[in-house]
N, C-alpha and C. Protein backbone atom coordinates (compact mmCIF):
# COMPACT_ATOMS: atom_id res chain seq x y z
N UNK A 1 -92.41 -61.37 -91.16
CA UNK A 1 -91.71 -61.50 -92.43
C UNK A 1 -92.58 -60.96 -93.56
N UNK A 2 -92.20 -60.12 -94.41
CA UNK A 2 -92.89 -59.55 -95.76
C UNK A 2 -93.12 -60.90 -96.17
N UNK A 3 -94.22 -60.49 -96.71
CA UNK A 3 -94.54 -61.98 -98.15
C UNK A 3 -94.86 -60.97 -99.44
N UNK A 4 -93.98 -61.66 -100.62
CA UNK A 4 -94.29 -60.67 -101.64
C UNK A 4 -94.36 -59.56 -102.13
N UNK A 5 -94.27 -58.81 -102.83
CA UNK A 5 -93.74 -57.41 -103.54
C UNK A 5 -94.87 -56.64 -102.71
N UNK A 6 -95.88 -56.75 -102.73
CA UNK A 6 -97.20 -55.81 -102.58
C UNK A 6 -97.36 -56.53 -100.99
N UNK A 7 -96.26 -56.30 -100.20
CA UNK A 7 -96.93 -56.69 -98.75
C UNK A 7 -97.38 -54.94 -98.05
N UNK A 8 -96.39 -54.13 -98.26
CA UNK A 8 -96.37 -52.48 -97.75
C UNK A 8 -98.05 -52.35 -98.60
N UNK A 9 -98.23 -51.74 -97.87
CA UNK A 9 -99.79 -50.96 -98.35
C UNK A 9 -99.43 -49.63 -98.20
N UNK A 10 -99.21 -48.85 -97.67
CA UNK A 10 -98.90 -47.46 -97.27
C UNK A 10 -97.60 -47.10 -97.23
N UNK A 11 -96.77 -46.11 -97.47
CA UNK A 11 -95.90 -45.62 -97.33
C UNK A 11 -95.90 -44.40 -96.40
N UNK A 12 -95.00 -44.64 -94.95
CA UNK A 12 -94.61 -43.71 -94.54
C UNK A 12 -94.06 -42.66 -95.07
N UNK A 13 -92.80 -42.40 -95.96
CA UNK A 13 -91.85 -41.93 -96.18
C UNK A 13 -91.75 -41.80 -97.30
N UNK A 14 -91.14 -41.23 -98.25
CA UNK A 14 -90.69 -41.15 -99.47
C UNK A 14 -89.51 -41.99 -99.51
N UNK A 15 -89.28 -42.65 -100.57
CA UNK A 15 -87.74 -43.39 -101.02
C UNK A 15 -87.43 -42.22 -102.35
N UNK A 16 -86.00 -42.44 -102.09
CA UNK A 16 -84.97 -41.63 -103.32
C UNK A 16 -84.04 -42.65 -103.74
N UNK A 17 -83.54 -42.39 -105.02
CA UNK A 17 -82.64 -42.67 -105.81
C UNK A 17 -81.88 -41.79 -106.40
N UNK A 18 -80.78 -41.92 -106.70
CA UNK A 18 -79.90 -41.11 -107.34
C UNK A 18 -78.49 -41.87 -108.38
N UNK A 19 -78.94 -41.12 -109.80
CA UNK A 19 -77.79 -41.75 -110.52
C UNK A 19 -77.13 -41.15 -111.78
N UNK A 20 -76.07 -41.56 -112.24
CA UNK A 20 -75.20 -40.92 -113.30
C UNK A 20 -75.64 -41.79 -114.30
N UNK A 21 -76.35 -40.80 -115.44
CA UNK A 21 -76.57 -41.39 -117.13
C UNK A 21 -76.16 -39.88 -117.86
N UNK A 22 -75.44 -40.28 -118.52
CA UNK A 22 -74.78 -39.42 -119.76
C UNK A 22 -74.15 -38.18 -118.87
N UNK A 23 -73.20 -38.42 -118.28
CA UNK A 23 -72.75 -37.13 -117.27
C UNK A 23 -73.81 -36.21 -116.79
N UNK A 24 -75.05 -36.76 -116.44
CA UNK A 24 -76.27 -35.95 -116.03
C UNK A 24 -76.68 -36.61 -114.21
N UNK A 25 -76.28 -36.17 -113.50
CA UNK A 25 -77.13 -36.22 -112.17
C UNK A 25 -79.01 -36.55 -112.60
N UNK A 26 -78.98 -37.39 -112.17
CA UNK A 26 -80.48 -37.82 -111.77
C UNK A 26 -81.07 -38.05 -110.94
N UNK A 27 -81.78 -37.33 -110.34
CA UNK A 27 -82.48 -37.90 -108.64
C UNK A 27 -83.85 -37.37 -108.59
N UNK A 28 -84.88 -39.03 -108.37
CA UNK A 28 -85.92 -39.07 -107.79
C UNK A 28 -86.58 -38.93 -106.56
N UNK A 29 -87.33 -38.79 -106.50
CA UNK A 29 -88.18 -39.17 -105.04
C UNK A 29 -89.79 -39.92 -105.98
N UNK A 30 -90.10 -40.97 -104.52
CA UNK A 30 -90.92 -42.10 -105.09
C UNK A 30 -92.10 -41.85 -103.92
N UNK A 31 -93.26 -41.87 -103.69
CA UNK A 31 -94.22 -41.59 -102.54
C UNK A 31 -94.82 -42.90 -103.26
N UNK A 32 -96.27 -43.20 -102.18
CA UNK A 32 -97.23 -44.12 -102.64
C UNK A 32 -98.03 -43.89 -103.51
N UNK A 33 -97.69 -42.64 -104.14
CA UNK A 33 -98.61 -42.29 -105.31
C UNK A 33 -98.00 -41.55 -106.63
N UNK A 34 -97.02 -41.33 -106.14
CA UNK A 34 -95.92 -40.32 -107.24
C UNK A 34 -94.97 -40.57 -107.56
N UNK A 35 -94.08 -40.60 -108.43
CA UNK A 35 -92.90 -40.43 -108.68
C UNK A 35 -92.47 -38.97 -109.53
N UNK A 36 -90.73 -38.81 -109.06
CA UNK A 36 -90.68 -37.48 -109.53
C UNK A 36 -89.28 -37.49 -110.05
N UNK A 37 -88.89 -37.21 -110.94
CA UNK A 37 -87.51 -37.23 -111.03
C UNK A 37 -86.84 -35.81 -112.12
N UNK A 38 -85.39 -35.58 -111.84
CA UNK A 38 -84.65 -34.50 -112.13
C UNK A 38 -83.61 -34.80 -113.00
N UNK A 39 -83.05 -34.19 -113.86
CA UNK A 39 -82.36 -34.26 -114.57
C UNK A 39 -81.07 -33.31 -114.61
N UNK A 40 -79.94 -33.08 -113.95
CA UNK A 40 -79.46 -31.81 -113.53
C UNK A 40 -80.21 -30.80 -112.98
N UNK A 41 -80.28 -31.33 -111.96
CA UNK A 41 -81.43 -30.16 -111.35
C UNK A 41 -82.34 -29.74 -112.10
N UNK A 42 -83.10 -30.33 -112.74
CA UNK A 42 -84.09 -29.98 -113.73
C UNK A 42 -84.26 -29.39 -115.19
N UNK A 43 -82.38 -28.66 -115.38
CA UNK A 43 -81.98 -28.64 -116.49
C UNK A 43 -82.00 -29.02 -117.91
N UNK A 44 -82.11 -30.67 -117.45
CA UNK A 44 -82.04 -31.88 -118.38
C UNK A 44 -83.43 -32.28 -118.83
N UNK A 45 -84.49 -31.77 -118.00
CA UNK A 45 -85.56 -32.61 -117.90
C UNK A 45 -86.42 -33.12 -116.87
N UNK A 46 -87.29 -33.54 -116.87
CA UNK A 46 -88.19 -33.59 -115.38
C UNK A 46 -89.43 -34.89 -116.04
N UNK A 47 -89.74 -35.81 -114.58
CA UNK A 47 -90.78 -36.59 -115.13
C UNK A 47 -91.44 -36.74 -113.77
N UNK A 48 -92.89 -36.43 -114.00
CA UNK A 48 -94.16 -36.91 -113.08
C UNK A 48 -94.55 -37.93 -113.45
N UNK A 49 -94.80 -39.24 -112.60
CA UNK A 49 -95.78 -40.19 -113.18
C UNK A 49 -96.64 -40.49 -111.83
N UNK A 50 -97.59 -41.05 -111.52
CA UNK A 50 -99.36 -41.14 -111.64
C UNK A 50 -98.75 -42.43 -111.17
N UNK A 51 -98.79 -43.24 -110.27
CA UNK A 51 -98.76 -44.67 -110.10
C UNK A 51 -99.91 -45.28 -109.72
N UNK A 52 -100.79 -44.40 -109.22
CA UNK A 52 -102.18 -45.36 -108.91
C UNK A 52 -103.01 -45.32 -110.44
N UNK A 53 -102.75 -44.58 -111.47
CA UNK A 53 -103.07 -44.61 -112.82
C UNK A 53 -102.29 -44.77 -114.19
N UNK A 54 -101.33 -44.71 -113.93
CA UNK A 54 -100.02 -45.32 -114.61
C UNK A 54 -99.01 -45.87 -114.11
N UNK A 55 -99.39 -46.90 -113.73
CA UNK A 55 -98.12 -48.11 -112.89
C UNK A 55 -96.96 -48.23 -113.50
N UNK A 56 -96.73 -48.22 -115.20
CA UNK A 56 -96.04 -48.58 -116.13
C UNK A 56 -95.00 -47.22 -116.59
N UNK A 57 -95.53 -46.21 -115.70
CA UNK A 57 -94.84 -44.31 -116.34
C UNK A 57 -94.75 -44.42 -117.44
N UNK A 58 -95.95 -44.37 -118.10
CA UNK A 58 -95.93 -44.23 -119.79
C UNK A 58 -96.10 -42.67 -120.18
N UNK A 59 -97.01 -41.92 -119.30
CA UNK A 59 -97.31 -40.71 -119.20
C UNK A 59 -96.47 -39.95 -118.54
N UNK A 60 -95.65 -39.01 -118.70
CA UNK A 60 -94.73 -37.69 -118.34
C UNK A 60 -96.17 -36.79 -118.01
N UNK A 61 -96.10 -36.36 -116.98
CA UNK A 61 -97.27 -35.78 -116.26
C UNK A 61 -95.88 -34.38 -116.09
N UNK A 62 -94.76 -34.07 -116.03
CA UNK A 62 -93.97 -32.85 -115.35
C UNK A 62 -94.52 -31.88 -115.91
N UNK A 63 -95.18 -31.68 -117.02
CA UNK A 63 -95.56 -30.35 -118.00
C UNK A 63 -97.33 -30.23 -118.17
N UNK A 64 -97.67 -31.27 -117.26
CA UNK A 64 -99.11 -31.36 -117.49
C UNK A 64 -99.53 -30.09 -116.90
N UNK A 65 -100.84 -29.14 -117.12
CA UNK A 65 -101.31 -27.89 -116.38
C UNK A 65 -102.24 -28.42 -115.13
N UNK A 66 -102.29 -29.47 -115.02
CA UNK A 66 -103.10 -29.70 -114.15
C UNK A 66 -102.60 -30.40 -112.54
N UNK A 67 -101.26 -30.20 -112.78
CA UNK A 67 -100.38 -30.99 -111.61
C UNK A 67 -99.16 -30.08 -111.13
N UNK A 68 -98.73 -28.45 -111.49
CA UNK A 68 -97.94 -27.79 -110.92
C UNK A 68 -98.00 -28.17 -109.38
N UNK A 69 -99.21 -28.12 -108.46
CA UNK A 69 -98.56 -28.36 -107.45
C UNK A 69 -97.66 -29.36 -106.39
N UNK A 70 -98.07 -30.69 -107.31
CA UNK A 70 -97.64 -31.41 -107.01
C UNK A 70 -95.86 -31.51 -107.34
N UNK A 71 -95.83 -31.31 -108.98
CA UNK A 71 -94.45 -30.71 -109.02
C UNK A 71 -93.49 -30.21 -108.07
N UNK A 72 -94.24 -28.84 -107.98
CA UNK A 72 -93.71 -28.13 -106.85
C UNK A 72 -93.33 -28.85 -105.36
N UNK A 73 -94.62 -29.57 -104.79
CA UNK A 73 -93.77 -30.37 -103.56
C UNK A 73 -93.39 -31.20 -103.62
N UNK A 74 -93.00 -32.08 -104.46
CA UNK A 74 -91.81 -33.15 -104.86
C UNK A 74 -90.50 -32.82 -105.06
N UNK A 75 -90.77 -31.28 -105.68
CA UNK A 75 -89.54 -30.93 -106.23
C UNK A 75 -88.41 -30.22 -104.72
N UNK A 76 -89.78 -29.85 -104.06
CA UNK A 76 -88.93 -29.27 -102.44
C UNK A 76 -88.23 -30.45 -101.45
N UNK A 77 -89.47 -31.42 -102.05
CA UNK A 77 -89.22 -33.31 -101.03
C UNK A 77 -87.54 -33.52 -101.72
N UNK A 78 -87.31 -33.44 -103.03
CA UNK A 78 -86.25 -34.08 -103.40
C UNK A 78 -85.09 -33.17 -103.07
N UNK A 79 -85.34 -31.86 -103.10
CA UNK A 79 -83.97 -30.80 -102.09
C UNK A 79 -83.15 -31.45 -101.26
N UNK A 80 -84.21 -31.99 -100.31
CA UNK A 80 -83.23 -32.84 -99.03
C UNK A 80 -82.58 -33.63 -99.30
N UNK A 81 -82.01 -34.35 -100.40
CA UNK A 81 -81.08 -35.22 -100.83
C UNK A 81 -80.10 -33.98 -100.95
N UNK A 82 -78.56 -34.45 -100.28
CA UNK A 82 -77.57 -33.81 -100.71
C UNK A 82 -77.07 -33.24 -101.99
């Protein structure tokens, strides 16, 4: 039986979400260290956040120069959602 929020230590897999705000498609993908999310296919907007250094996503990391690649394979991870 899990005990508590913080029982997973590691993540196999990525988790996704997907949702409708302001007639805009939104869909993330979440790793043990990243989050990534889309805004009409990126149209709308884009957000990186840092979870082992910003737990809280206060920081938009999508435009930072120092994280294109990560961008980039989140942005291929989240393709596989229909």
């Amino acid at each position: 039986m899990v005990q508590g929020v913080f029982a997973f230590r590691s993540w196999p897999y990525p988790a996704f979400a997907v949702t409708l705000y302001q007639d805009k498609l939104g869909k993330s993908v979440r790793t043990e260290t990243w989050r990534y999310a889309e805004w009409d296919d990126g149209k709308a907007g884009a957000m990186l956040f840092d979870h082992s250094n910003d737990p809280l996503e206060l920081k938009n990391l999508s435009s930072d120069p120092t994280h294109p690649k990560t961008v980039k394979a989140l942005k291929q991870v989240l393709q596989q959602l229909p």
